[in-house]
C-alpha atoms as a PDB file:
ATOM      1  CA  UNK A   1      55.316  25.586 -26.179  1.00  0.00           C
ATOM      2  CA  UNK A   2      55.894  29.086 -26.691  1.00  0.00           C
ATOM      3  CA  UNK A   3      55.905  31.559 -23.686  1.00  0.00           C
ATOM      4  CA  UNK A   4      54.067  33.739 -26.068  1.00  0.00           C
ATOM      5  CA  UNK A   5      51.059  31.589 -25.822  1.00  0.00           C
ATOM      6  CA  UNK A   6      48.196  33.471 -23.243  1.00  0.00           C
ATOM      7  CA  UNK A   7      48.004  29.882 -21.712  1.00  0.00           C
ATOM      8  CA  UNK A   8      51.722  29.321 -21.674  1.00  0.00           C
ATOM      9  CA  UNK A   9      51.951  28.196 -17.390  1.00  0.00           C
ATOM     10  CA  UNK A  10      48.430  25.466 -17.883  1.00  0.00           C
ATOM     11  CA  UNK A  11      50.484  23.900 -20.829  1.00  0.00           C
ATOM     12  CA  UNK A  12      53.355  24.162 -18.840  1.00  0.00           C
ATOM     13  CA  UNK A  13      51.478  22.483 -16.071  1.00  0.00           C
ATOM     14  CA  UNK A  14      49.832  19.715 -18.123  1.00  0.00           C
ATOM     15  CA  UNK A  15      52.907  18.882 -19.361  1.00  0.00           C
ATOM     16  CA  UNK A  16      54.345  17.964 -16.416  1.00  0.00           C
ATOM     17  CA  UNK A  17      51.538  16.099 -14.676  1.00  0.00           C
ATOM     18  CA  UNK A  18      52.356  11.889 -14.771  1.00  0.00           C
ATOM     19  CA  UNK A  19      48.744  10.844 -13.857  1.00  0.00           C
ATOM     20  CA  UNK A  20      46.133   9.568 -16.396  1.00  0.00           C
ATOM     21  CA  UNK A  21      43.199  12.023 -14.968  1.00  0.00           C
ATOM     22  CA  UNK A  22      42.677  15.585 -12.915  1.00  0.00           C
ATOM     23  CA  UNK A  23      40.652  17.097 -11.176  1.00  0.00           C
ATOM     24  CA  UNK A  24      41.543  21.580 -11.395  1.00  0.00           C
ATOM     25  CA  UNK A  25      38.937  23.514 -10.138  1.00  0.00           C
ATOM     26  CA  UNK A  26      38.361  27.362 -11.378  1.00  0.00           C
ATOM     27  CA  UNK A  27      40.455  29.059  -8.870  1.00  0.00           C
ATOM     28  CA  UNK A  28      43.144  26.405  -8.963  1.00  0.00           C
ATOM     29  CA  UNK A  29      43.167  27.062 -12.816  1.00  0.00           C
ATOM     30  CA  UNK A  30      43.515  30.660 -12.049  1.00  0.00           C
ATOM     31  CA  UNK A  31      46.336  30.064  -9.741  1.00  0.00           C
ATOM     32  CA  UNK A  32      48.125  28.705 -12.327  1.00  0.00           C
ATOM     33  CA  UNK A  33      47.384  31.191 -15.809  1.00  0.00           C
ATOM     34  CA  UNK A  34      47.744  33.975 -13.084  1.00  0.00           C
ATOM     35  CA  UNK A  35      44.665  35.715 -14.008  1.00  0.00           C
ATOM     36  CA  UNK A  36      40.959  35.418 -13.990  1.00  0.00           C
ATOM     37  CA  UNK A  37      39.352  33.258 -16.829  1.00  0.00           C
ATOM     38  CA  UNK A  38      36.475  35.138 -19.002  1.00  0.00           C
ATOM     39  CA  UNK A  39      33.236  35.294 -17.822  1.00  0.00           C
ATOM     40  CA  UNK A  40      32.721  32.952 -20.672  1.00  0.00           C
ATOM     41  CA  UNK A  41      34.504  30.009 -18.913  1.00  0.00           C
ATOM     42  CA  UNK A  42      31.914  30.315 -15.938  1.00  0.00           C
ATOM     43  CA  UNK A  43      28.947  30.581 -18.132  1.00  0.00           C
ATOM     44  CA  UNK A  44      29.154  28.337 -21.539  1.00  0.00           C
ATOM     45  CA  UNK A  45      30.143  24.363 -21.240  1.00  0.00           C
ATOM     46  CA  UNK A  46      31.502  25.283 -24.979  1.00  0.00           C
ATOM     47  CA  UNK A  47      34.196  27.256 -23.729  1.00  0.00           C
ATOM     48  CA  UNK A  48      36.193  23.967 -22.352  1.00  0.00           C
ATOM     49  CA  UNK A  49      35.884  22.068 -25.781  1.00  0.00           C
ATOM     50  CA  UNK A  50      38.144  22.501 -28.432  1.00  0.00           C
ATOM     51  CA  UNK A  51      37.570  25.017 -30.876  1.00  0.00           C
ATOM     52  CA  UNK A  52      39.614  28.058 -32.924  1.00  0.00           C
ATOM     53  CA  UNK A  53      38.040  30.204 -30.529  1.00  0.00           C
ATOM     54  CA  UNK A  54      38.725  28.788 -27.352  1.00  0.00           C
ATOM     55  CA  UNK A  55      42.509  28.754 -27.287  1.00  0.00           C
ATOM     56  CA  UNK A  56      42.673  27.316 -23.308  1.00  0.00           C
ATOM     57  CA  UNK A  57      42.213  23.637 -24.962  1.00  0.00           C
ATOM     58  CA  UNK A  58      45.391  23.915 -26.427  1.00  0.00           C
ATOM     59  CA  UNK A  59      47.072  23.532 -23.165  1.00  0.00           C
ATOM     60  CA  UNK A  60      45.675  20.229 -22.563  1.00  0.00           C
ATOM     61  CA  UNK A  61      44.733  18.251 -25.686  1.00  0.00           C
ATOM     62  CA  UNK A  62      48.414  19.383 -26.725  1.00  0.00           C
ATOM     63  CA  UNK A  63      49.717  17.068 -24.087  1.00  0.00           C
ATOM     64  CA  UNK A  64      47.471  13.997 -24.505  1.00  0.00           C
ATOM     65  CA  UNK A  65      44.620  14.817 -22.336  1.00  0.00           C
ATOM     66  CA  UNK A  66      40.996  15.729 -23.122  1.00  0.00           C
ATOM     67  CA  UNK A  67      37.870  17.365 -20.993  1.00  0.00           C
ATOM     68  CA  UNK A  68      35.730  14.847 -19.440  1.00  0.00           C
ATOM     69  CA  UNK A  69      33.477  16.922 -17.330  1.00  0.00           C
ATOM     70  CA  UNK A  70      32.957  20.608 -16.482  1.00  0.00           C
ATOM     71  CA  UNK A  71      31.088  22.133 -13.056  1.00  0.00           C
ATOM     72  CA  UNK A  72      30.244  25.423 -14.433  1.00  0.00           C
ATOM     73  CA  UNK A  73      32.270  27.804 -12.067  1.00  0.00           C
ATOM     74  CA  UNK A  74      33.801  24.716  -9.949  1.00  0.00           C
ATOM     75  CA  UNK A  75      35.792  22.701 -11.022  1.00  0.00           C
ATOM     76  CA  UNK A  76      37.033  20.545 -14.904  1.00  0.00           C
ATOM     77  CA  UNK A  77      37.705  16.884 -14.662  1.00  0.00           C
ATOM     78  CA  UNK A  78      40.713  15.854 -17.562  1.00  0.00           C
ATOM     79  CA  UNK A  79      41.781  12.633 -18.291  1.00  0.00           C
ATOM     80  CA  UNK A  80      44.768  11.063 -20.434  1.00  0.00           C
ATOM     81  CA  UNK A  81      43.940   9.869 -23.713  1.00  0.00           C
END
């Protein structure tokens, strides 16, 4: 995990949770990255799946969990693989 890393404080965050799912929504995501996600994470489903593009997956599939559900400009539902 390197501090370098625009997501740096989510992966911090996954990596610290203990239970097997989550529920974040947008502004408690925000809370955490300390800045406003692209108008891309409101709009597009395809921004919360893992891609080269969409770097934000990183935090969480690096530390065993995976997207399970998005409410487009609510909330994202994780769980623990």
């Amino acid at each position: 995990m390197s501090r370098e890393y625009k997501y740096y404080e989510l992966e911090k965050f996954f990596s610290q949770q203990k239970g097997s799912s989550l529920h974040l929504s947008f502004d408690e995501i925000e809370s955490i990255v300390g800045f406003e996600l692209p108008k891309s994470a409101y709009e597009y489903s395809a921004y919360w799946h893992p891609s080269e593009t969409h770097t934000i997956c990183k935090s969480w599939t690096d530390n065993g969990y995976k997207m399970i559900h998005v409410e487009l400009g609510n909330y994202v539902e994780f769980e623990k693989e």
